[in-house]
C-alpha atoms as a PDB file:
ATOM      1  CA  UNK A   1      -9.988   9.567  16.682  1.00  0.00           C
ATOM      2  CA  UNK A   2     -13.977   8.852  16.750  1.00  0.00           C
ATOM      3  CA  UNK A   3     -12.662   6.940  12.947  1.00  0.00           C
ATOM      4  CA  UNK A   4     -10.738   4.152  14.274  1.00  0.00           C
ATOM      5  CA  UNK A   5     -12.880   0.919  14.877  1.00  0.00           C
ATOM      6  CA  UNK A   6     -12.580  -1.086  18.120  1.00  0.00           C
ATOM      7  CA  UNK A   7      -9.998  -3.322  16.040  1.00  0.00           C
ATOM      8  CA  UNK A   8      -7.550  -0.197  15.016  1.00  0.00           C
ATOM      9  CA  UNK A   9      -7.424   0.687  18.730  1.00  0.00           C
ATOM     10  CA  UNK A  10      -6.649  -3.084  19.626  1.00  0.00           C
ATOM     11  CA  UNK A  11      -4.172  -3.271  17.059  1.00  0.00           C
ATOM     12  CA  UNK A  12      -2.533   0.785  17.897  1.00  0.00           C
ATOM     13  CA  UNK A  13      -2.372  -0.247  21.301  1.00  0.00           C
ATOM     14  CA  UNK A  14      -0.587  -3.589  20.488  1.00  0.00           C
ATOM     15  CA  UNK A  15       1.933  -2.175  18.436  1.00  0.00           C
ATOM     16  CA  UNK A  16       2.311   0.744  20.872  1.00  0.00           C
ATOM     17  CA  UNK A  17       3.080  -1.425  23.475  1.00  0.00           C
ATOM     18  CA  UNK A  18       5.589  -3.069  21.639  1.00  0.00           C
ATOM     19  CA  UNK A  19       7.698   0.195  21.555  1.00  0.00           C
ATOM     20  CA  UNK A  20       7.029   0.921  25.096  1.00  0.00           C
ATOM     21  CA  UNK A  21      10.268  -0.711  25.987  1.00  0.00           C
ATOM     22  CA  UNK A  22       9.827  -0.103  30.071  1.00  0.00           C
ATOM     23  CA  UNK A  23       6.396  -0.562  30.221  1.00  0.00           C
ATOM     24  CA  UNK A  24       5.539   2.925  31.292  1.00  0.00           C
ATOM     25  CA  UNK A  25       3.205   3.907  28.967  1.00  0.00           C
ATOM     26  CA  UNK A  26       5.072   5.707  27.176  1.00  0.00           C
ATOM     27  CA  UNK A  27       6.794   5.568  23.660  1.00  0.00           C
ATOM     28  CA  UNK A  28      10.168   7.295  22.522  1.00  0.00           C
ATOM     29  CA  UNK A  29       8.794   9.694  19.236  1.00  0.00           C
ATOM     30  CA  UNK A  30      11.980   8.607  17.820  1.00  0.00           C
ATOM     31  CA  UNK A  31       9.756   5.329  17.008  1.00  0.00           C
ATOM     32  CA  UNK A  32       6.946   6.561  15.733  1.00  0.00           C
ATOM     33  CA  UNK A  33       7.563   5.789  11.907  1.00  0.00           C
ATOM     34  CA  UNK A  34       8.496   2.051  12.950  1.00  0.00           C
ATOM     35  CA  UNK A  35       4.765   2.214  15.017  1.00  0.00           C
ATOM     36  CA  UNK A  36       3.156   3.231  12.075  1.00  0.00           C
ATOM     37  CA  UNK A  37       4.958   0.871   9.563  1.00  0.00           C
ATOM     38  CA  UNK A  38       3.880  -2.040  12.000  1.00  0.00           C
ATOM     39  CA  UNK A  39       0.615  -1.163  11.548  1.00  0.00           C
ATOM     40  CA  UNK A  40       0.394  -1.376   7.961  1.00  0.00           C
ATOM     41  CA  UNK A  41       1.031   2.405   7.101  1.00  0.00           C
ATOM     42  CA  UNK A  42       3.525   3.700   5.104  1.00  0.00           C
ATOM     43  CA  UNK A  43       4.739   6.891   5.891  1.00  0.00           C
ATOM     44  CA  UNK A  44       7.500   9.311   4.647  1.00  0.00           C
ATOM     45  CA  UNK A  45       9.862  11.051   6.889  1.00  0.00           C
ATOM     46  CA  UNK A  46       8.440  13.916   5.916  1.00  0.00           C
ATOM     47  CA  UNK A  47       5.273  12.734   7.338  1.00  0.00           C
ATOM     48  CA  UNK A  48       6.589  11.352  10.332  1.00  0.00           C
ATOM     49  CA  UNK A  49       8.468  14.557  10.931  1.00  0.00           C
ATOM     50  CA  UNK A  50       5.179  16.586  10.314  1.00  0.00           C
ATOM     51  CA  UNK A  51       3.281  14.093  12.805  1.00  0.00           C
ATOM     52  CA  UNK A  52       5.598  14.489  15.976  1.00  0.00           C
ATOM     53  CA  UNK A  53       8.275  12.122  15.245  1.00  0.00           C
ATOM     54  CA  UNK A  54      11.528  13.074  15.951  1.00  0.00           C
ATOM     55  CA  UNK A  55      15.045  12.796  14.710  1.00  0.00           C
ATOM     56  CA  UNK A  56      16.827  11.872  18.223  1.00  0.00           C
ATOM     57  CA  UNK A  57      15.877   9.596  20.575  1.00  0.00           C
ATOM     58  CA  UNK A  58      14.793  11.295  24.070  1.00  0.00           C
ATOM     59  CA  UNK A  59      13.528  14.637  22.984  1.00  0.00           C
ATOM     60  CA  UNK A  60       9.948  13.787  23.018  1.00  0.00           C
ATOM     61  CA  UNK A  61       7.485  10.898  24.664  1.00  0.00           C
ATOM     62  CA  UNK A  62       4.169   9.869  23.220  1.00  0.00           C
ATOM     63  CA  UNK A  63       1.478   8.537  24.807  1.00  0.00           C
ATOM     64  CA  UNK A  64      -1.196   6.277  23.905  1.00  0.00           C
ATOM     65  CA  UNK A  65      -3.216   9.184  24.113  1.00  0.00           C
ATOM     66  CA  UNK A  66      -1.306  11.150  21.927  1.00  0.00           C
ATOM     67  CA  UNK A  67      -0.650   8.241  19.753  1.00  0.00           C
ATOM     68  CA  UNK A  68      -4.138   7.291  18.771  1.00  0.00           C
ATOM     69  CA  UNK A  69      -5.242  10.578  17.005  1.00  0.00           C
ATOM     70  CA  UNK A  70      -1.800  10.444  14.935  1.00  0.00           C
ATOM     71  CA  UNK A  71      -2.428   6.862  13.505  1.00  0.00           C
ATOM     72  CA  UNK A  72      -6.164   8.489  12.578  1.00  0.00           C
ATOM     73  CA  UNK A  73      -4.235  10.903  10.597  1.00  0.00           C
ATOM     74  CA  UNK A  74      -1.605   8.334   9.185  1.00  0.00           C
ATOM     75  CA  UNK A  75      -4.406   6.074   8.397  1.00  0.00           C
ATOM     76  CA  UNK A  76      -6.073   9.004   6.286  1.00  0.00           C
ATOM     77  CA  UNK A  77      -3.187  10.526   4.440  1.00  0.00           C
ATOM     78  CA  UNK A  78      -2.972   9.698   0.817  1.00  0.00           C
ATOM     79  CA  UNK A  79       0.915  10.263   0.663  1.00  0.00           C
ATOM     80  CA  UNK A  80       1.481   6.943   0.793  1.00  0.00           C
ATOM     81  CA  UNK A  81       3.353   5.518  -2.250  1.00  0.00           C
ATOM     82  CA  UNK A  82       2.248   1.059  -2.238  1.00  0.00           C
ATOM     83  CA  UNK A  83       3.603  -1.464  -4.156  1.00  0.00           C
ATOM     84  CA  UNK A  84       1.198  -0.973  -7.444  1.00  0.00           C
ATOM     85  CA  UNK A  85       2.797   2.712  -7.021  1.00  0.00           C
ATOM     86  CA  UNK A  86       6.719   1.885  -6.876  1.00  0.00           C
ATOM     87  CA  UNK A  87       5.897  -0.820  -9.395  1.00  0.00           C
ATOM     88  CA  UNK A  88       5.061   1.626 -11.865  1.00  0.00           C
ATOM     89  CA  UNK A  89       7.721   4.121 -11.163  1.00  0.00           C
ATOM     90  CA  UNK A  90      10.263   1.209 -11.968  1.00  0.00           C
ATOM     91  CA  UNK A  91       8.656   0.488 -14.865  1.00  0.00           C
ATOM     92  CA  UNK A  92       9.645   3.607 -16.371  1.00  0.00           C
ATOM     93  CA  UNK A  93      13.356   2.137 -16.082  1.00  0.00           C
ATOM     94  CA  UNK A  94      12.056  -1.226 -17.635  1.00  0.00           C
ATOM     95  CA  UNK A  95      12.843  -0.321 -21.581  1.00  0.00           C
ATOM     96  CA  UNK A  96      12.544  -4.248 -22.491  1.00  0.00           C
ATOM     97  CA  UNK A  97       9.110  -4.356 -20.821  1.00  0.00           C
ATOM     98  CA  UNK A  98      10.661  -7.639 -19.550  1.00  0.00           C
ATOM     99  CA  UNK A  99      10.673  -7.162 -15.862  1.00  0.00           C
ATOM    100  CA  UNK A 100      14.263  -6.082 -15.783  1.00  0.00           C
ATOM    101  CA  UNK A 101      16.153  -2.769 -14.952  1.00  0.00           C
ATOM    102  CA  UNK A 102      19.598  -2.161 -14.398  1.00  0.00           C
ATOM    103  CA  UNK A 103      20.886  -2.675 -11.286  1.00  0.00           C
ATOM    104  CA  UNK A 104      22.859   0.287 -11.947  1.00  0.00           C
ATOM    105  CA  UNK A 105      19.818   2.497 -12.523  1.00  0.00           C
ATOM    106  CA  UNK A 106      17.950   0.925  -9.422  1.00  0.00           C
ATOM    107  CA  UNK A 107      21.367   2.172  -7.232  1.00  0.00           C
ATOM    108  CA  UNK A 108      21.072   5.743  -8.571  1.00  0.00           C
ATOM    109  CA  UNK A 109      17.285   6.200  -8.004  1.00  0.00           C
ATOM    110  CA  UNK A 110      17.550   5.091  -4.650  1.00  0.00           C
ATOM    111  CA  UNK A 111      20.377   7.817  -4.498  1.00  0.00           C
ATOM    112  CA  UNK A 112      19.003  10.781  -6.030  1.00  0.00           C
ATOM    113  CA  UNK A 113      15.056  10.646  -6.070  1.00  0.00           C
ATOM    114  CA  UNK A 114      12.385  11.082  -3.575  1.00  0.00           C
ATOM    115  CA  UNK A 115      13.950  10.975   0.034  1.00  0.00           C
ATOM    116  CA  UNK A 116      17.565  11.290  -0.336  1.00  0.00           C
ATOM    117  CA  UNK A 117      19.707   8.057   1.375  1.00  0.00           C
ATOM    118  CA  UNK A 118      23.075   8.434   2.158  1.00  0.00           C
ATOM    119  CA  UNK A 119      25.405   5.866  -0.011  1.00  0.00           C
ATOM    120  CA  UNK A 120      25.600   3.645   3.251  1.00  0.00           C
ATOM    121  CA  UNK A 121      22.145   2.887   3.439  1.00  0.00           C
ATOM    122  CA  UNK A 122      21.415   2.269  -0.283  1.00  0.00           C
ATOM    123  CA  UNK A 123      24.711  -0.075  -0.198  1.00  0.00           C
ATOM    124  CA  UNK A 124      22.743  -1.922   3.102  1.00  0.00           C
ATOM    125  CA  UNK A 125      19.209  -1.909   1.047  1.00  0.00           C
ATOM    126  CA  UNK A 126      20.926  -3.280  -1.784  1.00  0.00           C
ATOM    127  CA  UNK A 127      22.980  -6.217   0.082  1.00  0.00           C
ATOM    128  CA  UNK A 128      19.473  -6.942   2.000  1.00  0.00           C
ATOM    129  CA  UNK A 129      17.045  -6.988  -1.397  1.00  0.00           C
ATOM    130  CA  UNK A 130      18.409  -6.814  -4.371  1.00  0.00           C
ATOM    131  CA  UNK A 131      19.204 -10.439  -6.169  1.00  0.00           C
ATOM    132  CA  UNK A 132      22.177 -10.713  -8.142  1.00  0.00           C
ATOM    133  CA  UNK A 133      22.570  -8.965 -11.512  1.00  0.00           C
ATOM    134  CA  UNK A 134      22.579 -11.068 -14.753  1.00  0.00           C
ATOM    135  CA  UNK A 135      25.365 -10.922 -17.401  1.00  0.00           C
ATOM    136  CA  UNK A 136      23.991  -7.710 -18.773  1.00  0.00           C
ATOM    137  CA  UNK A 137      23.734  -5.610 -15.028  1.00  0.00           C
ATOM    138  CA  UNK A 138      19.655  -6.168 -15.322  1.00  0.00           C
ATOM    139  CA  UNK A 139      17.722  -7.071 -12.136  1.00  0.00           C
ATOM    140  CA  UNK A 140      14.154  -8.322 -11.582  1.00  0.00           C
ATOM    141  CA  UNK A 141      12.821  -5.329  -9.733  1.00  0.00           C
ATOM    142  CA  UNK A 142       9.759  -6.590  -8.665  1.00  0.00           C
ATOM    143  CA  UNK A 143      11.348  -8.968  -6.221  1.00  0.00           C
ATOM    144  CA  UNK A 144      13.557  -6.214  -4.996  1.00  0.00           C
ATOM    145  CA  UNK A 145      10.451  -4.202  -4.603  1.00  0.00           C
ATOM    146  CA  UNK A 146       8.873  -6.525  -2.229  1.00  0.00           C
ATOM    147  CA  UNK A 147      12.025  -7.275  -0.007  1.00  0.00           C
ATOM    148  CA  UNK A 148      11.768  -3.776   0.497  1.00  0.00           C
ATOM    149  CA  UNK A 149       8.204  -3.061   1.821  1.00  0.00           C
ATOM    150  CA  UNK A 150       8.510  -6.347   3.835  1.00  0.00           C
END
């Protein structure tokens, strides 16, 4: 933890007491991956999972304690796809080099690569972030992109 600055405490602590819904101190693990996305960090389930998040809500409590040494890891882990990342991967769908993909083939990636989504949430994601498709089923994916990570 002796790698976090005064400020990444301040901040940890303010977005851990956000979470800490009846002000005991204590967060529900179930949260953690929203605590760490607050604070900039992008995590995978995966990572959460292998951090002390949990699945359910109730099974476990974190405290700030406990939290402060796990955003130190977060903050250090590498796993983290960013925009200049996902931006790339899309590309590889992008055969006009134009910008555009088919909104088609943006559905089934979000389907079948990386961490699997269940047809519900991809049908939410793309409601929330993807613009309409054109006359030929293309989309501009970098907008989509960013309506995601917001």
């Amino acid at each position: 933890m002796s790698d976090l600055s005064k400020n990444d405490i301040e901040r940890a602590s303010f977005a851990f007491s956000i979470y800490d819904f009846d002000g005991g101190g204590k967060v529900d693990a179930f949260n953690l991956g929203d605590i760490l996305r607050a604070l900039n960090s992008n995590p995978t389930l995966a990572t959460i999972e292998k951090l002390g998040g949990t699945k359910k809500k109730g099974e476990k409590q974190l405290t700030i304690e406990e939290f402060l040494p796990i955003y130190s890891q977060a903050k250090k882990d590498k796993d983290q796809g960013v925009y200049e990342d996902f931006i790339e991967c899309l590309k590889l769908y992008d055969k006009n080099e134009n910008g555009l993909m088919l909104g088609a083939e943006l559905t089934h990636t979000l389907l079948a690569l990386g961490e699997k989504l269940e047809d519900n949430e991809v049908a939410e994601v793309v409601k929330d972030c993807m613009d309409a498709e054109d006359d030929d089923g293309m989309i501009p994916y970098a907008p989509f992109l960013k309506k995601v990570l917001a």
